[in-house]
Protein backbone atom coordinates (compact mmCIF):
# COMPACT_ATOMS: atom_id res chain seq x y z
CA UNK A 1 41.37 52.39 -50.08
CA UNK A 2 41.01 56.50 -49.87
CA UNK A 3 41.03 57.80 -46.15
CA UNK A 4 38.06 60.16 -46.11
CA UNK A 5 38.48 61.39 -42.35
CA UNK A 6 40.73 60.77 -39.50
CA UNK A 7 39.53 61.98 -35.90
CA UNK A 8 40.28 60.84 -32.20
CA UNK A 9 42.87 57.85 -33.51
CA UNK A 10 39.48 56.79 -35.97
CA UNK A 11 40.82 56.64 -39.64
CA UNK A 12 37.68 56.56 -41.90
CA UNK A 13 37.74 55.00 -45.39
CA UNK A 14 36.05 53.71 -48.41
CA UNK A 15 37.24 50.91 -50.87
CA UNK A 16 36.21 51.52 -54.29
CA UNK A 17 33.40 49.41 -56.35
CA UNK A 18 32.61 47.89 -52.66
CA UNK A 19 30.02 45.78 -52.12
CA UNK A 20 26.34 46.96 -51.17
CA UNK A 21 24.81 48.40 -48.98
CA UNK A 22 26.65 51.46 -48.57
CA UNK A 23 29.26 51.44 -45.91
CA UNK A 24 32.54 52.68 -44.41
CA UNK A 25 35.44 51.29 -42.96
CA UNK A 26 36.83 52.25 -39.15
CA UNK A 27 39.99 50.99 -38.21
CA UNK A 28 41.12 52.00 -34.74
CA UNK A 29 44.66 50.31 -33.79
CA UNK A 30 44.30 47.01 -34.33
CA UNK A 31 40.21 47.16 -34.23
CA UNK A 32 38.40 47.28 -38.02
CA UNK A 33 34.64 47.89 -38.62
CA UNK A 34 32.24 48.57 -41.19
CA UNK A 35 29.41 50.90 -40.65
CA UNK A 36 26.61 50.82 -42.94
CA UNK A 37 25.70 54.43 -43.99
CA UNK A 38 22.05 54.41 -43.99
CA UNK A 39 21.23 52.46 -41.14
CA UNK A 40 24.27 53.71 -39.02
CA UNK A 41 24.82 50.44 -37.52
CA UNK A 42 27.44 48.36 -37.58
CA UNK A 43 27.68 45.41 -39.53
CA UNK A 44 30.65 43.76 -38.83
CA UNK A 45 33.63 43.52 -36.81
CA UNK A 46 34.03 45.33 -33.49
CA UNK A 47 35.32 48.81 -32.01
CA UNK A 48 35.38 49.85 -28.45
CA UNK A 49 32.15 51.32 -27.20
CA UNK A 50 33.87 54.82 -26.78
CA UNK A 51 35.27 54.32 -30.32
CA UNK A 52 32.10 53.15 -32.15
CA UNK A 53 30.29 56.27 -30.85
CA UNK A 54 32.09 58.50 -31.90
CA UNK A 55 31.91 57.16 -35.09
CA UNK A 56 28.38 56.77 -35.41
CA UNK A 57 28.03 60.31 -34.11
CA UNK A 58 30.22 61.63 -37.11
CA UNK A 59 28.52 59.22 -39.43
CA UNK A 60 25.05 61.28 -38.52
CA UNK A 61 26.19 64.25 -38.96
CA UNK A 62 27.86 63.36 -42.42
CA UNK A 63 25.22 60.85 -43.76
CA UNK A 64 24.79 62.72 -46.75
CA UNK A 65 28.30 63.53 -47.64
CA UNK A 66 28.86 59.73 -46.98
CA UNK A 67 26.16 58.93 -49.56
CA UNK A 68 27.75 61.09 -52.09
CA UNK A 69 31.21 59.62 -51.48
CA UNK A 70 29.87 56.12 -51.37
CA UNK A 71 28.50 56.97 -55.58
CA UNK A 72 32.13 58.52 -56.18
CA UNK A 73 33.85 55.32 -55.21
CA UNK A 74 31.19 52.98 -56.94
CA UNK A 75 32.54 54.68 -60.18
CA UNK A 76 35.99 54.06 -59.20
CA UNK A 77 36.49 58.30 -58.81
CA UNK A 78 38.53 59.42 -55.36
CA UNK A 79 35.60 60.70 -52.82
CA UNK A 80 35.55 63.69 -51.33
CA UNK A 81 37.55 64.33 -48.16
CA UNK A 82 35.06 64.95 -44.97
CA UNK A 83 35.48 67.15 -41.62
CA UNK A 84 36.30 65.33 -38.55
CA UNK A 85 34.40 65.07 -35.28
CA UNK A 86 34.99 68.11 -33.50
């Protein structure tokens, strides 16, 4: 599973040929997530507040980027590294 950002102990990531809808994983210690990228919500497992805020702030901000890395991994190709949260 390719690690397309790390920020604030959030490691970001993307298994390839996934499932739909588009998504990303958060793992944060021993928390996991997935974020779906065009509703930026979560839809399943559970971060702390602080965490998953930061996460869906970056999301936002990215949403496009995530899109096209999303296609990249559908076709089994390596996506595209993405800034962190400043």
């Amino acid at each position: 599973m390719p690690t397309i950002s790390t920020f604030y102990g959030l490691l970001i990531q993307m298994f390839f040929n996934d499932h739909a809808p588009p998504h990303f994983h958060v793992r944060y210690g021993e928390h996991k997530a997935i974020i779906d990228i065009r509703n930026l919500a979560l839809t399943d497992g559970k971060l702390p507040r602080r965490a998953l805020n930061l996460a869906l702030d970056w999301a936002e901000l990215h949403q496009d980027e995530l899109l096209d890395d999303w296609l990249l991994c559908e076709k089994m190709q390596n996506p595209n590294p993405i800034a962190p949260l400043e």
